[in-house]
N, C-alpha and C. Protein backbone atom coordinates (compact mmCIF):
# COMPACT_ATOMS: atom_id res chain seq x y z
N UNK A 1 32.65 -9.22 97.43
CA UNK A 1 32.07 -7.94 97.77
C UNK A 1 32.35 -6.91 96.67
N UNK A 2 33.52 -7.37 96.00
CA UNK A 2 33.63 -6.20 94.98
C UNK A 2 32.67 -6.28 93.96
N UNK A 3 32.20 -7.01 93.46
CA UNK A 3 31.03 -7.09 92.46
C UNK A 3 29.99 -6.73 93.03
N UNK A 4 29.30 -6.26 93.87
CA UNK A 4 28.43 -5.81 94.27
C UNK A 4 28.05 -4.19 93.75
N UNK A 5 27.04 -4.48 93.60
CA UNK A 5 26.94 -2.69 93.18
C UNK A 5 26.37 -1.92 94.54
N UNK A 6 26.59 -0.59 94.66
CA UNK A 6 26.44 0.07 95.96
C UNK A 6 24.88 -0.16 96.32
N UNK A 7 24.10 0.09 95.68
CA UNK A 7 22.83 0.07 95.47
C UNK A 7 21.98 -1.57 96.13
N UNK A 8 23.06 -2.53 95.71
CA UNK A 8 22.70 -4.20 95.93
C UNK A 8 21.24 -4.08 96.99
N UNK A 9 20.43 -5.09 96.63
CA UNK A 9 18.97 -5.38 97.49
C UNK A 9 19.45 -6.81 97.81
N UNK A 10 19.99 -7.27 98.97
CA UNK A 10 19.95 -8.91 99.43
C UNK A 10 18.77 -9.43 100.16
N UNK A 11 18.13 -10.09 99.44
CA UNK A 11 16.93 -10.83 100.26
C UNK A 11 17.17 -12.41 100.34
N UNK A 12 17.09 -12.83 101.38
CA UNK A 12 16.67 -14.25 101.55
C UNK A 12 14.89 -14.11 102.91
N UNK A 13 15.33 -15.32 102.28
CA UNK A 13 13.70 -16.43 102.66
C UNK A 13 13.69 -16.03 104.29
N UNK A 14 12.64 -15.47 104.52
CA UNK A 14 12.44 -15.29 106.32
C UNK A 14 13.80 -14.34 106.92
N UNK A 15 13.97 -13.22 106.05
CA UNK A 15 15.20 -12.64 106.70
C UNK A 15 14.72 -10.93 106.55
N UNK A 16 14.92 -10.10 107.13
CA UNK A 16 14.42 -8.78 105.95
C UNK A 16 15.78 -8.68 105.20
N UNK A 17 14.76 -7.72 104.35
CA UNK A 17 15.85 -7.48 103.19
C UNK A 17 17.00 -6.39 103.52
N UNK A 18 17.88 -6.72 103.12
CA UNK A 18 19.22 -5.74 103.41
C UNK A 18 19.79 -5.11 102.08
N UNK A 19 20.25 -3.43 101.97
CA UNK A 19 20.01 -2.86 100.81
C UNK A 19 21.57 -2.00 101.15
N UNK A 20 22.52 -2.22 99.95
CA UNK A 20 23.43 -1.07 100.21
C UNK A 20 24.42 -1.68 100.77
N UNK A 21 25.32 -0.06 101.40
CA UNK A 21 26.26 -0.27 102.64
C UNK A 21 25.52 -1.43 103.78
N UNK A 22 24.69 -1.96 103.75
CA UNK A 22 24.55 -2.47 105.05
C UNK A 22 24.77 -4.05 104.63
N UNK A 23 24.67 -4.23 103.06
CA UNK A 23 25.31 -5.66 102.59
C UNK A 23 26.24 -6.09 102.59
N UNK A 24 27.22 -5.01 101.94
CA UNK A 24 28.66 -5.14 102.70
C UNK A 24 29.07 -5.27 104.24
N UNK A 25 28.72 -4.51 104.97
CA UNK A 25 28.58 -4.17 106.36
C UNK A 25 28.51 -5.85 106.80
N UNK A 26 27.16 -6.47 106.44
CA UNK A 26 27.08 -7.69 107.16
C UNK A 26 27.81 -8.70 107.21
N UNK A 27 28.63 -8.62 105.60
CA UNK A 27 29.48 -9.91 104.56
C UNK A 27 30.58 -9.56 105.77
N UNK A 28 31.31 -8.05 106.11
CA UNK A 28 31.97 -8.35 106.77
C UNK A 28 32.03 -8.45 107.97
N UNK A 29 31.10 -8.29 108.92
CA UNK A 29 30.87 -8.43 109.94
C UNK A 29 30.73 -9.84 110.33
N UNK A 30 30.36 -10.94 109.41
CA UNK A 30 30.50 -11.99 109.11
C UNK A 30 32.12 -12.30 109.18
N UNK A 31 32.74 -12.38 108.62
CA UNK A 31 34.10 -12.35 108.39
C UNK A 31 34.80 -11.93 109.78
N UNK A 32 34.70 -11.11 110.25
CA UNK A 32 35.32 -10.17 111.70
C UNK A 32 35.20 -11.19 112.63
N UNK A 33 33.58 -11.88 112.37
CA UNK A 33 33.10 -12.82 113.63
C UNK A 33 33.84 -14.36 113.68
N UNK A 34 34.52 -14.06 112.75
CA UNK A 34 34.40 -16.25 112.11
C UNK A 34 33.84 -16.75 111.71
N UNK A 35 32.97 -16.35 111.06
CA UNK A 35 31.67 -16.99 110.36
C UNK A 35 32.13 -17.27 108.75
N UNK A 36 31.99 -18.73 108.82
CA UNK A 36 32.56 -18.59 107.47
C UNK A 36 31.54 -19.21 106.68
N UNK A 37 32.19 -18.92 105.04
CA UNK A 37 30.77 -19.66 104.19
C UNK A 37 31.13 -20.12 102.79
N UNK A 38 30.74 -20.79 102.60
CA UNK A 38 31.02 -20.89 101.47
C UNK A 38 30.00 -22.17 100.49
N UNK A 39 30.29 -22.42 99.04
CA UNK A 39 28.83 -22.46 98.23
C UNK A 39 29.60 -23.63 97.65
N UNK A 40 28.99 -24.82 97.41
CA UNK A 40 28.45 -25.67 96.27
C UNK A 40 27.81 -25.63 95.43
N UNK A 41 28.06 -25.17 94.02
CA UNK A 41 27.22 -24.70 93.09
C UNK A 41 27.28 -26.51 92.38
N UNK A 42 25.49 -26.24 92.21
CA UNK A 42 25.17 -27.55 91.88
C UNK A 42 24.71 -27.50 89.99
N UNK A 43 24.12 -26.37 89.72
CA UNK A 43 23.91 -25.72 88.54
C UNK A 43 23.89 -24.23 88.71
N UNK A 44 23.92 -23.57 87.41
CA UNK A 44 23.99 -22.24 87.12
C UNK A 44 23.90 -21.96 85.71
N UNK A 45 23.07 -21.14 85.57
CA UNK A 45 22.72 -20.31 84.23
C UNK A 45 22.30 -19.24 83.89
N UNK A 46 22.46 -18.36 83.35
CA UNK A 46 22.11 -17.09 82.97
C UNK A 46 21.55 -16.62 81.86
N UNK A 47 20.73 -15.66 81.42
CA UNK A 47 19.56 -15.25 80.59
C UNK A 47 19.38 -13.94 80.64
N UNK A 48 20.55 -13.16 79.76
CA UNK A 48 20.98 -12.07 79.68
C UNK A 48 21.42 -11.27 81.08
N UNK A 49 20.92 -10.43 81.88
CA UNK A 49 21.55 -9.89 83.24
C UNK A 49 20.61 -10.70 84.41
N UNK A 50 20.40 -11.84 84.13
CA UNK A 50 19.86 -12.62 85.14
C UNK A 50 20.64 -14.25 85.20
N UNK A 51 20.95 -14.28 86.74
CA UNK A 51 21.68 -15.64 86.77
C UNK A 51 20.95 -16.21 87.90
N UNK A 52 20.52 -17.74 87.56
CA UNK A 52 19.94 -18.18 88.34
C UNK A 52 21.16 -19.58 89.06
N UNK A 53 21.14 -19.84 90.31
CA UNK A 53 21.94 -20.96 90.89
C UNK A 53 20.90 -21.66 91.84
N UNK A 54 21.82 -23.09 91.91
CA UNK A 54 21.04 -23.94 92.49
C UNK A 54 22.27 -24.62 93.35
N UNK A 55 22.22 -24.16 94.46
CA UNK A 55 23.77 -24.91 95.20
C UNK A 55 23.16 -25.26 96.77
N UNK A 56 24.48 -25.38 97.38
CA UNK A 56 24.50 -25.87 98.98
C UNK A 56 25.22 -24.83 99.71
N UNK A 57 24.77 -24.31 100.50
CA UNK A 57 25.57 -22.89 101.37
C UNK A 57 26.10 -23.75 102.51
N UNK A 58 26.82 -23.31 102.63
CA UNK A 58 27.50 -23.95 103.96
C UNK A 58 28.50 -22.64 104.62
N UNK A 59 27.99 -23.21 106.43
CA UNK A 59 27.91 -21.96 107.63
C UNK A 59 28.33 -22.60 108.17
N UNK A 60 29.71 -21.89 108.89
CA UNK A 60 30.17 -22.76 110.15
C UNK A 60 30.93 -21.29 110.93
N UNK A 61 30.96 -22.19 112.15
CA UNK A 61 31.74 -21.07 113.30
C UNK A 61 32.13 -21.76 114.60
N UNK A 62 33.46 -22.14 113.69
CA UNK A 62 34.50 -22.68 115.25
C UNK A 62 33.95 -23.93 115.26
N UNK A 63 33.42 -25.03 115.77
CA UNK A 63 33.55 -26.38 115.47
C UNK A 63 31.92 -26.38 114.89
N UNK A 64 30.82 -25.98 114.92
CA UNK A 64 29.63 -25.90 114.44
C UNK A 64 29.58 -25.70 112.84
N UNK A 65 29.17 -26.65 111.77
CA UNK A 65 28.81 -26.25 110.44
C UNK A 65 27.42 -26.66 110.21
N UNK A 66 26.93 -25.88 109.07
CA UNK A 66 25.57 -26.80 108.54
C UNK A 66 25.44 -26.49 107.82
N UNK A 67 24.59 -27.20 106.69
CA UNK A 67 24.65 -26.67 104.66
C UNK A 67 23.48 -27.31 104.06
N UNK A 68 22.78 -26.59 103.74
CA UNK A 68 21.24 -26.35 103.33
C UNK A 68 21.37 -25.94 101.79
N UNK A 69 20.03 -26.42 101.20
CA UNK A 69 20.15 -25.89 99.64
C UNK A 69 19.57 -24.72 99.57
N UNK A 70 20.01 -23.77 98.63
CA UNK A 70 19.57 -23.05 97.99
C UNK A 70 18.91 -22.40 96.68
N UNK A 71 18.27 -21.96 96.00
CA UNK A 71 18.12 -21.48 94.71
C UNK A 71 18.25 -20.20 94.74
N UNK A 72 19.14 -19.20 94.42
CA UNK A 72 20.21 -18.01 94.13
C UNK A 72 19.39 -17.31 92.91
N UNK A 73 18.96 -15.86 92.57
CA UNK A 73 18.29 -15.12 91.64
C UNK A 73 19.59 -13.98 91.42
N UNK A 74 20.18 -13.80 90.47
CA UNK A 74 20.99 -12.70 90.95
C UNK A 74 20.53 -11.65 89.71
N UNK A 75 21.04 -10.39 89.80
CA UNK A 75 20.66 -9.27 88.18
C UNK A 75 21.39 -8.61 88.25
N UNK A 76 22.03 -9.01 87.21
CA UNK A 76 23.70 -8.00 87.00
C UNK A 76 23.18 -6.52 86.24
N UNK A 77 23.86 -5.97 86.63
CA UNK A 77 23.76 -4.45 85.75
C UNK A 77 25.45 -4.06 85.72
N UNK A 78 26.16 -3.76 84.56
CA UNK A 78 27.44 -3.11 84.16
C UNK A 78 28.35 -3.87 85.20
N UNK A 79 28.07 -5.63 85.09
CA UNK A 79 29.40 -6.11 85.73
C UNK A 79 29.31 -6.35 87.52
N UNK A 80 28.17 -5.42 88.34
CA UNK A 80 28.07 -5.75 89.08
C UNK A 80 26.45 -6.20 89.67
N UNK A 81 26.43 -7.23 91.22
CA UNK A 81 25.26 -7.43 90.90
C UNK A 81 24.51 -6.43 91.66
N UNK A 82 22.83 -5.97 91.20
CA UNK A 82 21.98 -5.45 92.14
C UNK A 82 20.62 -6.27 92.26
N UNK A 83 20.88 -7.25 91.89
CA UNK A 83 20.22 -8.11 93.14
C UNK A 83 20.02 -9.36 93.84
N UNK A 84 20.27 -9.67 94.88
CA UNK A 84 20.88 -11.04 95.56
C UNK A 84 20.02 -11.57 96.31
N UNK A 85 18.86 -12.58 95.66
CA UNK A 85 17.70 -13.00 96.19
C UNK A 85 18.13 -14.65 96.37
N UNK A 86 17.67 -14.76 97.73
CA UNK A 86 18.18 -16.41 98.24
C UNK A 86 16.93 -17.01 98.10
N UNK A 87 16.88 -18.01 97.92
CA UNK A 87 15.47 -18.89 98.41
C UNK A 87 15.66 -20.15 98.89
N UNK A 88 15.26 -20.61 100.30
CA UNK A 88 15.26 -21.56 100.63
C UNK A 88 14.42 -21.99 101.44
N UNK A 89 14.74 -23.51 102.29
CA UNK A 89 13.42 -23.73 102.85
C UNK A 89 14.17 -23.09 104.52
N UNK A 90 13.35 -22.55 105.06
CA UNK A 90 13.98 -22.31 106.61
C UNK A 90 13.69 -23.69 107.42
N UNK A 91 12.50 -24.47 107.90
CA UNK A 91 12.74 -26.13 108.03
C UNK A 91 13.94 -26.07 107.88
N UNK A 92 14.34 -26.62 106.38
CA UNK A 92 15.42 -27.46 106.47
C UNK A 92 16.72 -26.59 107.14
N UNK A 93 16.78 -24.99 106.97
CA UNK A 93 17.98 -24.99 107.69
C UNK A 93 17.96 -25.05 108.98
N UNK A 94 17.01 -24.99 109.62
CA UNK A 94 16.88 -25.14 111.11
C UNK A 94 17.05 -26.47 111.25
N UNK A 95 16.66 -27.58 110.51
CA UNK A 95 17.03 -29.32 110.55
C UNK A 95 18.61 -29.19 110.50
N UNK A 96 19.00 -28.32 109.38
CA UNK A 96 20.71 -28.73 109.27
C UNK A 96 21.92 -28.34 110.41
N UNK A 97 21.00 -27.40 111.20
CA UNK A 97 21.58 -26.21 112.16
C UNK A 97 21.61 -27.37 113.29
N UNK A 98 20.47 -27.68 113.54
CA UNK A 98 19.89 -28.76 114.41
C UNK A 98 21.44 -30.22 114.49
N UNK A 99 21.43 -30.71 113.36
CA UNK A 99 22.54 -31.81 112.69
C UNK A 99 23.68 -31.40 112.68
N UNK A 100 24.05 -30.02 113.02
CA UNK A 100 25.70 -29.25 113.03
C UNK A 100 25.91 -29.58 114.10
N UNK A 101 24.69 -28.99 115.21
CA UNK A 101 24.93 -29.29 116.81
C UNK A 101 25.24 -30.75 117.28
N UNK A 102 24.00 -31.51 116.68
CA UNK A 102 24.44 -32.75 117.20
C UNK A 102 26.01 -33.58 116.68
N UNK A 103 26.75 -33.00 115.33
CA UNK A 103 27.69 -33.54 115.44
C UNK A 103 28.92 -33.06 115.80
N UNK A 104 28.78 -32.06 116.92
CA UNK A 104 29.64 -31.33 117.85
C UNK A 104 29.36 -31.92 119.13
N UNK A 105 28.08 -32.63 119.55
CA UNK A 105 28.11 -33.28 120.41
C UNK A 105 28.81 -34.58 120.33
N UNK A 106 28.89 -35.26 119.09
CA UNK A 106 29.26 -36.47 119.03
C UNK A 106 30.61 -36.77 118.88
N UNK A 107 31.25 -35.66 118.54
CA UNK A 107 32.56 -35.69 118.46
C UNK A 107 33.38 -35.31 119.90
């Protein structure tokens, strides 16, 4: 969260976009809830204040996880970023969400 610049625009795929205090706001409201997350970076590269990633996000909360790919757009300005564009397929995270449940049933 500290690299974020105040200003930050977070967009992902089928979500509205969230701008500001309310990016922070969510990261931790996330955090407060148990929601945890964290990234498999599969590649990454950058092209002056633009970094592009290609990883696996992974979401879990309390025995439920699921981890879907992503492709990550980010645009740094003076060290921090302002802008945090996700892209993914929603399908598949609803398939992976789908595959968290069932292996909370199976266990």
């Amino acid at each position: 969260m500290a690299l974020l610049d105040p200003a930050v625009e977070w967009r992902n795929t089928g979500v509205p976009t969230f701008r500001g205090s309310k990016v922070v706001g969510m990261l931790r409201d996330m955090e407060r809830r148990g929601i945890g997350f964290r990234v498999d970076l599969t590649h990454i590269v950058s092209d002056g204040s633009v970094v592009l990633t290609e990883r696996t996000d992974i979401l879990s909360y309390r025995r439920w996880e699921t981890s879907f790919w992503v492709c990550g757009t980010f645009e740094v300005a003076d060290g921090l970023i302002t802008l945090w564009d996700d892209h993914f397929s929603m399908g598949n995270f609803v398939a992976a969400s789908i595959r968290g449940l069932i292996g909370i049933a199976r266990r």
